[in-house]
C-alpha atoms as a PDB file:
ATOM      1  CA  UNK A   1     -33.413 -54.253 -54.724  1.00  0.00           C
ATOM      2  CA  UNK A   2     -35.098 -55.772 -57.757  1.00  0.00           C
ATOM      3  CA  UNK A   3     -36.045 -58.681 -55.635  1.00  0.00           C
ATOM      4  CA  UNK A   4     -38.282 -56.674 -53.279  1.00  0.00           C
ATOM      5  CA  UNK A   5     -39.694 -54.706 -55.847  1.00  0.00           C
ATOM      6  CA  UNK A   6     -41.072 -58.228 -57.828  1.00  0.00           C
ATOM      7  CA  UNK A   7     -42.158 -59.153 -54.022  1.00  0.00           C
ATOM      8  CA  UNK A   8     -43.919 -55.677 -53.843  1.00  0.00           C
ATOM      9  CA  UNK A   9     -45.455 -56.263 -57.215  1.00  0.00           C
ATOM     10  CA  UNK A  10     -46.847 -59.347 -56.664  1.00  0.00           C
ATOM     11  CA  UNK A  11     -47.732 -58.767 -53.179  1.00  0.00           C
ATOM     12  CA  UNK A  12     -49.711 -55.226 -54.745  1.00  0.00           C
ATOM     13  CA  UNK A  13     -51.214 -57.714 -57.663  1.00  0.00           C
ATOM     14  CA  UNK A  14     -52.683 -59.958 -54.864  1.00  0.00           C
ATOM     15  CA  UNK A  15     -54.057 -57.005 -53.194  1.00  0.00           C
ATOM     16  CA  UNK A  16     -55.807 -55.558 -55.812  1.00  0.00           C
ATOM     17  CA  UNK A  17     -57.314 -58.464 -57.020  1.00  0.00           C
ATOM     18  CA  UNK A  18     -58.908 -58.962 -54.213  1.00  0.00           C
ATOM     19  CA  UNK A  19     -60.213 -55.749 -53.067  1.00  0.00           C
ATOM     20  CA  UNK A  20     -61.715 -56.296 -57.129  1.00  0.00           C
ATOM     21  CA  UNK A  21     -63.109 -59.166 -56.283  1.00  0.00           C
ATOM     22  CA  UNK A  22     -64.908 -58.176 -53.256  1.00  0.00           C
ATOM     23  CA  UNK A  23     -65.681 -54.561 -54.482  1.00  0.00           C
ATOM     24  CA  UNK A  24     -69.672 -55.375 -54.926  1.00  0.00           C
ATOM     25  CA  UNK A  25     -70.178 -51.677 -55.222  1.00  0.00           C
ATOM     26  CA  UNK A  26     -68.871 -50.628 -51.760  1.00  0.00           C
ATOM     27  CA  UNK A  27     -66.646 -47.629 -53.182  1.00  0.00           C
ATOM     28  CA  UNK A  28     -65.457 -46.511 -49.337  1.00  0.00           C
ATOM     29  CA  UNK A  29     -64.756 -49.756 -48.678  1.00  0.00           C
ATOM     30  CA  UNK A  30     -62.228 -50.191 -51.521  1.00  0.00           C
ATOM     31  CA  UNK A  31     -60.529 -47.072 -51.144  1.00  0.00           C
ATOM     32  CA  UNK A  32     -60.047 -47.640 -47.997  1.00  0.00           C
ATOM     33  CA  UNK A  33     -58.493 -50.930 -48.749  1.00  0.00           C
ATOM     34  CA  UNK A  34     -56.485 -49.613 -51.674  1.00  0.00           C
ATOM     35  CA  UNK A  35     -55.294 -46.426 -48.901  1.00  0.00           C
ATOM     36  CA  UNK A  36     -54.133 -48.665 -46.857  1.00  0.00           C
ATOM     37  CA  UNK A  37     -52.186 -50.391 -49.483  1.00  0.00           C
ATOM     38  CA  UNK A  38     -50.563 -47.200 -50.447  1.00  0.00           C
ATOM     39  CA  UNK A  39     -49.345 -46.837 -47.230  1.00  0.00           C
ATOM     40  CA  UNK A  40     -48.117 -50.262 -46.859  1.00  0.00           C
ATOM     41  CA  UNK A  41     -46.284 -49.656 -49.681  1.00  0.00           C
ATOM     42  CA  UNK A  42     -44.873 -46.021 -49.174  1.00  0.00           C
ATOM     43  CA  UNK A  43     -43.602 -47.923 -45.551  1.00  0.00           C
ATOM     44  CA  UNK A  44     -41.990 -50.467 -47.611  1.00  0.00           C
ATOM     45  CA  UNK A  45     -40.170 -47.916 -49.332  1.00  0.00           C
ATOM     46  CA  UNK A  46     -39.272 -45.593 -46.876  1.00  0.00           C
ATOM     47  CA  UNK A  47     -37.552 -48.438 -45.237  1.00  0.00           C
ATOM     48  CA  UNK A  48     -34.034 -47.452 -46.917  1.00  0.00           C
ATOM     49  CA  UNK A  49     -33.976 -43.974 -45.538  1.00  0.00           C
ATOM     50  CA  UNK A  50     -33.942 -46.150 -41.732  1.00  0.00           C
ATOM     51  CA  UNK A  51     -30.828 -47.870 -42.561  1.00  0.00           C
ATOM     52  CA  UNK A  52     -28.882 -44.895 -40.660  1.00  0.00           C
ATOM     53  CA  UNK A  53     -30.027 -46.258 -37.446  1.00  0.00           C
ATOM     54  CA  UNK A  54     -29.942 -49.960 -38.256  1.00  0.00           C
ATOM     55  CA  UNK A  55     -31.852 -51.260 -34.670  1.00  0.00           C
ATOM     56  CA  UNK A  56     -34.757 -48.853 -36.153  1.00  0.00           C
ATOM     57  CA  UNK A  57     -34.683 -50.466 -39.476  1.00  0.00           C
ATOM     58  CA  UNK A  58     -34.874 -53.719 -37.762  1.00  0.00           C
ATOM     59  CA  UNK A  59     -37.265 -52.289 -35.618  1.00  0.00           C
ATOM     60  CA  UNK A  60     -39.376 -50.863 -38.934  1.00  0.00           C
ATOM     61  CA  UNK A  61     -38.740 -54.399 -40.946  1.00  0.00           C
ATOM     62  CA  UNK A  62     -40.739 -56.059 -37.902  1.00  0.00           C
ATOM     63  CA  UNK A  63     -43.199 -53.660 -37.897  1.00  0.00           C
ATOM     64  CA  UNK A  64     -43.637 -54.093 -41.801  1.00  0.00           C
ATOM     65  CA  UNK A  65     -44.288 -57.689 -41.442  1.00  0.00           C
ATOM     66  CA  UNK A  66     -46.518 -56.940 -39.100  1.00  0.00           C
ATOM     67  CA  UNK A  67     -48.670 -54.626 -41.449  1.00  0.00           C
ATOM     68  CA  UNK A  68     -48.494 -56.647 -44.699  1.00  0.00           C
ATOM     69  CA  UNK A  69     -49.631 -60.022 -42.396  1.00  0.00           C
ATOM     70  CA  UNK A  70     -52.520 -57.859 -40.621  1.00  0.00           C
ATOM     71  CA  UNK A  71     -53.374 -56.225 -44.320  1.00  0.00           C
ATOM     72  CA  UNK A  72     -53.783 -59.526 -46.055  1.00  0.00           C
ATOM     73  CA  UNK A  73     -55.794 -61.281 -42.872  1.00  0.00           C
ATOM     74  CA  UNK A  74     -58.021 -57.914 -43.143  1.00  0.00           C
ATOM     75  CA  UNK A  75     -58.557 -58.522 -46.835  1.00  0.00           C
ATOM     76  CA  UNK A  76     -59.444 -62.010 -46.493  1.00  0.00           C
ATOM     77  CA  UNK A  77     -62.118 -61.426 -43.656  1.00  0.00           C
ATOM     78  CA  UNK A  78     -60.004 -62.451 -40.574  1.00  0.00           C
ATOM     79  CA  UNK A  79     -58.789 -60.292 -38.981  1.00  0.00           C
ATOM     80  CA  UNK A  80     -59.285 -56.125 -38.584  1.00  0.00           C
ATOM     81  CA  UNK A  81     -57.364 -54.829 -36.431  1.00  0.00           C
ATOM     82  CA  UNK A  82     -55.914 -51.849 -38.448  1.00  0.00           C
ATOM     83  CA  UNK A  83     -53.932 -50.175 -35.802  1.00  0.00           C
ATOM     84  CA  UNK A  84     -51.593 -53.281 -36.733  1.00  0.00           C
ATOM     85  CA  UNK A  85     -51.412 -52.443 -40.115  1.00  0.00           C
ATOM     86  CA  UNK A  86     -50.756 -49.016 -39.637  1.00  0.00           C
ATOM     87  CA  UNK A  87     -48.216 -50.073 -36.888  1.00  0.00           C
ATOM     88  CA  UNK A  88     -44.754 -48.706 -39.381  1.00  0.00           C
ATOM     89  CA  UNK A  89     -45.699 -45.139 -38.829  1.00  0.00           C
ATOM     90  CA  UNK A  90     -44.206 -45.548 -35.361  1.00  0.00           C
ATOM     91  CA  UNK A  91     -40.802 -45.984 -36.831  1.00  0.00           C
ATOM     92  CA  UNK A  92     -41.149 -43.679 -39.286  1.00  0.00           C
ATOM     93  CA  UNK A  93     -42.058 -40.657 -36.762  1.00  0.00           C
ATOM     94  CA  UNK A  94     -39.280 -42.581 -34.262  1.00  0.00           C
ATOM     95  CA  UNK A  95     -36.949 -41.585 -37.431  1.00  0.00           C
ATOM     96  CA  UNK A  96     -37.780 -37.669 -37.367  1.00  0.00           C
ATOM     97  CA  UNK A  97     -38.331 -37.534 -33.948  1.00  0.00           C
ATOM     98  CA  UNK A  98     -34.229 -38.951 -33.916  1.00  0.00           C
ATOM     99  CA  UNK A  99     -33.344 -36.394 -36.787  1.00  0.00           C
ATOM    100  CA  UNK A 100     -34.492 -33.243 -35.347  1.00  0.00           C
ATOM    101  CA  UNK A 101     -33.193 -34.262 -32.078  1.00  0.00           C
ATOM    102  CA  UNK A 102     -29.425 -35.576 -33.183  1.00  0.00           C
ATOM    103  CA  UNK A 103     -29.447 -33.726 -36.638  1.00  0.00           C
ATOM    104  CA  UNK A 104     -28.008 -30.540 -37.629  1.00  0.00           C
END
């Protein structure tokens, strides 16, 4: 677990210094950016909760590569397409949609 939080760290370092180093005054841009890494990294974290149903979690892992990939080629100027970044929230809502259904 301390392995993927020195991952997250670095990967949130990267992120941050470049939506600095682009920033140029655009404050909706960069809050946007730094939203988005919130997410990213709430998804990361919520990750552990999907281990119940382990073909979601693989499912969610996928999708999370997907994001951070997507999120980086948007912060560099490649890319943006942010439906791809935002693409974990399908397993997350696939996870409560599978609780409330086979829960309790």
């Amino acid at each position: 677990m301390t392995k993927l939080y020195l991952v997250l760290a670095a990967l949130f370092g990267l992120a941050i210094w470049r939506i600095y180093k682009d920033y140029e005054g655009d404050r909706k841009k960069a809050l946007l950016d730094v939203a988005m890494l919130l997410f990213l990294l709430g998804a990361t974290s919520f990750g552990r909760y999907l281990l119940i149903y382990r073909p979601l979690f693989w499912i969610h892992l996928l999708l999370l590569l997907i994001g951070w990939v997507f999120y980086f080629l948007y912060l560099f100027g490649y890319r943006r397409r942010l439906y791809l970044i935002f693409s974990p929230i399908l397993s997350i809502i696939t996870f409560f949609i599978l609780g409330f259904i086979f829960g309790d």
